[in-house]
C-alpha atoms as a PDB file:
ATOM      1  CA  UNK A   1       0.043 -13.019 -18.158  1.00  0.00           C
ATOM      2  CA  UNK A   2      -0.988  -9.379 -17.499  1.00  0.00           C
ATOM      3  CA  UNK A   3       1.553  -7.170 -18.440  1.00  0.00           C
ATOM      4  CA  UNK A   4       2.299  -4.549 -15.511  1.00  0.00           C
ATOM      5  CA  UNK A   5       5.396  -3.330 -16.481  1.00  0.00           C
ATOM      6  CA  UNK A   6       7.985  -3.246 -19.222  1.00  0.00           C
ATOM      7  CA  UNK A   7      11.919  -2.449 -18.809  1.00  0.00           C
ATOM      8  CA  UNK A   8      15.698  -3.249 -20.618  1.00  0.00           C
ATOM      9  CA  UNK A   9      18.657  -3.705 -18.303  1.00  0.00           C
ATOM     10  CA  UNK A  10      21.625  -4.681 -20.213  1.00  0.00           C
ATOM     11  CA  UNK A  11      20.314  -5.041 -23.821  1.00  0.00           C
ATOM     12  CA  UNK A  12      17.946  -7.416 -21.990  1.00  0.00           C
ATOM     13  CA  UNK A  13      14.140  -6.628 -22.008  1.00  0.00           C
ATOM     14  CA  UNK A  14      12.107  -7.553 -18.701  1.00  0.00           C
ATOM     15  CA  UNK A  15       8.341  -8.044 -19.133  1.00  0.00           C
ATOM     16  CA  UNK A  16       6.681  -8.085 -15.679  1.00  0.00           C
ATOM     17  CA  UNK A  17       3.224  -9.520 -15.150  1.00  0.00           C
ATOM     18  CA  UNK A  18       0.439 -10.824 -12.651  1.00  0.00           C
ATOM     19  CA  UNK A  19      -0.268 -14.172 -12.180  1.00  0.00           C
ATOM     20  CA  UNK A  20      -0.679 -15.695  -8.934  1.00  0.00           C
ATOM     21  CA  UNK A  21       1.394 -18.983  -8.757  1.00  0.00           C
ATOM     22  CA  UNK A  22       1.759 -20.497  -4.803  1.00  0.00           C
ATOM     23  CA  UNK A  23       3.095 -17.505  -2.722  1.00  0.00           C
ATOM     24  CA  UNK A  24       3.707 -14.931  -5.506  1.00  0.00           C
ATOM     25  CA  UNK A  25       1.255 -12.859  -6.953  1.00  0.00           C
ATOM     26  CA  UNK A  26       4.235 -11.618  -9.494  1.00  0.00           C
ATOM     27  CA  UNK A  27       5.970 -13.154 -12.647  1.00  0.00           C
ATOM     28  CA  UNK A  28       8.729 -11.855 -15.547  1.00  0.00           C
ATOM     29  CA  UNK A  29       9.609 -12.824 -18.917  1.00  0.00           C
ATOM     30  CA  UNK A  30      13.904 -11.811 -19.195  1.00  0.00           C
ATOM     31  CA  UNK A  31      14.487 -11.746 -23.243  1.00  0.00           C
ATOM     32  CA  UNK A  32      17.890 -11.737 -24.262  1.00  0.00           C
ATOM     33  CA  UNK A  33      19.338 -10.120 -26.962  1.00  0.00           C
ATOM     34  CA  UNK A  34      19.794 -13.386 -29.100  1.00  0.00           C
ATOM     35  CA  UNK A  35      15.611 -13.429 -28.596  1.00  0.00           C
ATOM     36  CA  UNK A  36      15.597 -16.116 -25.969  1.00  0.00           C
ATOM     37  CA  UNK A  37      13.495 -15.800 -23.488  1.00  0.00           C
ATOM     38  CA  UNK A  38      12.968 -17.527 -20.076  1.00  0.00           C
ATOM     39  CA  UNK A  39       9.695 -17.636 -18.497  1.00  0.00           C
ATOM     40  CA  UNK A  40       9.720 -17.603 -14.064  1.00  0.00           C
ATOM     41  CA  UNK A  41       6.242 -18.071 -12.415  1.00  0.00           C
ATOM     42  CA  UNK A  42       7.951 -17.224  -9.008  1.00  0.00           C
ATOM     43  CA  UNK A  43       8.595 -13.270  -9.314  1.00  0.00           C
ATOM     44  CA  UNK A  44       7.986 -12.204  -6.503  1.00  0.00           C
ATOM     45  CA  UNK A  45       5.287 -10.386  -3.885  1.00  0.00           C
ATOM     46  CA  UNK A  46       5.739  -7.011  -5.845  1.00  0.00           C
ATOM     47  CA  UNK A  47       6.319  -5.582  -9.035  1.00  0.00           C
ATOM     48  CA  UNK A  48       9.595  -3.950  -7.986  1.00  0.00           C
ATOM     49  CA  UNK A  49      10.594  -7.027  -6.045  1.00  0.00           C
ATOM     50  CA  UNK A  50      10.176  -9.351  -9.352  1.00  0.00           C
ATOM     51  CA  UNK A  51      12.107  -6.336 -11.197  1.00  0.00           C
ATOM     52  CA  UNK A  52      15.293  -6.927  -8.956  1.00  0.00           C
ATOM     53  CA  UNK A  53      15.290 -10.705  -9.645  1.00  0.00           C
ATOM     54  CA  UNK A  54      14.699 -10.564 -13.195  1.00  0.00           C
ATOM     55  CA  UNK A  55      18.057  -8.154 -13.302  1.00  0.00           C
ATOM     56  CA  UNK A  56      19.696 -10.264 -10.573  1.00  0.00           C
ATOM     57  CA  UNK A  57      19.385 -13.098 -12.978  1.00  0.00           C
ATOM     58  CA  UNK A  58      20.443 -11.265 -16.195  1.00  0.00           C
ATOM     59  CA  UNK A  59      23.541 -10.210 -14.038  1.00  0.00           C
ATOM     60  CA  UNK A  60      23.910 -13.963 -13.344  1.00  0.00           C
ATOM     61  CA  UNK A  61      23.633 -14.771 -16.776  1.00  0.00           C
ATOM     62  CA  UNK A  62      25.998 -12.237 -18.318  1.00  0.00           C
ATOM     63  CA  UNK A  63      28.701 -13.585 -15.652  1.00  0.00           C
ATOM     64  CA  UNK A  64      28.418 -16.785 -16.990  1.00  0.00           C
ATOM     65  CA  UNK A  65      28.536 -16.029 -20.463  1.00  0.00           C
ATOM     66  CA  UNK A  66      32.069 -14.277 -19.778  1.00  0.00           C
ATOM     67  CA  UNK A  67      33.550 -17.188 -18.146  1.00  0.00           C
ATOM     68  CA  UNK A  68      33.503 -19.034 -21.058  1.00  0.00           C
END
């Protein structure tokens, strides 16, 4: 993967990339702050697009972490 971009939301660090998997041309790496990270192929058509997922997922994740 060819980093394009690098960002924290949350205590969670976003790597965004290029790699051209079926319709997207985008991917991210979401690290969280344990160090586990999750890999998605499918990031989107744009850099800023795959951004807003990877923090739509931390959001998800954090949610689900509180209900417990």
């Amino acid at each position: 993967m060819k980093n394009i971009m690098n960002d924290t939301y949350r205590g969670w660090n976003i790597t965004v990339g290029a790699e051209h998997n079926m319709c997207s041309n985008i991917c991210f790496d979401i690290t969280d702050p344990s160090g586990k990270t999750r890999h998605v192929s499918m990031g989107g058509d744009n850099e800023q697009r795959a951004l807003e997922r990877a923090r739509e997922m931390i959001e998800m994740d954090i949610a689900f972490s509180n209900e417990d």
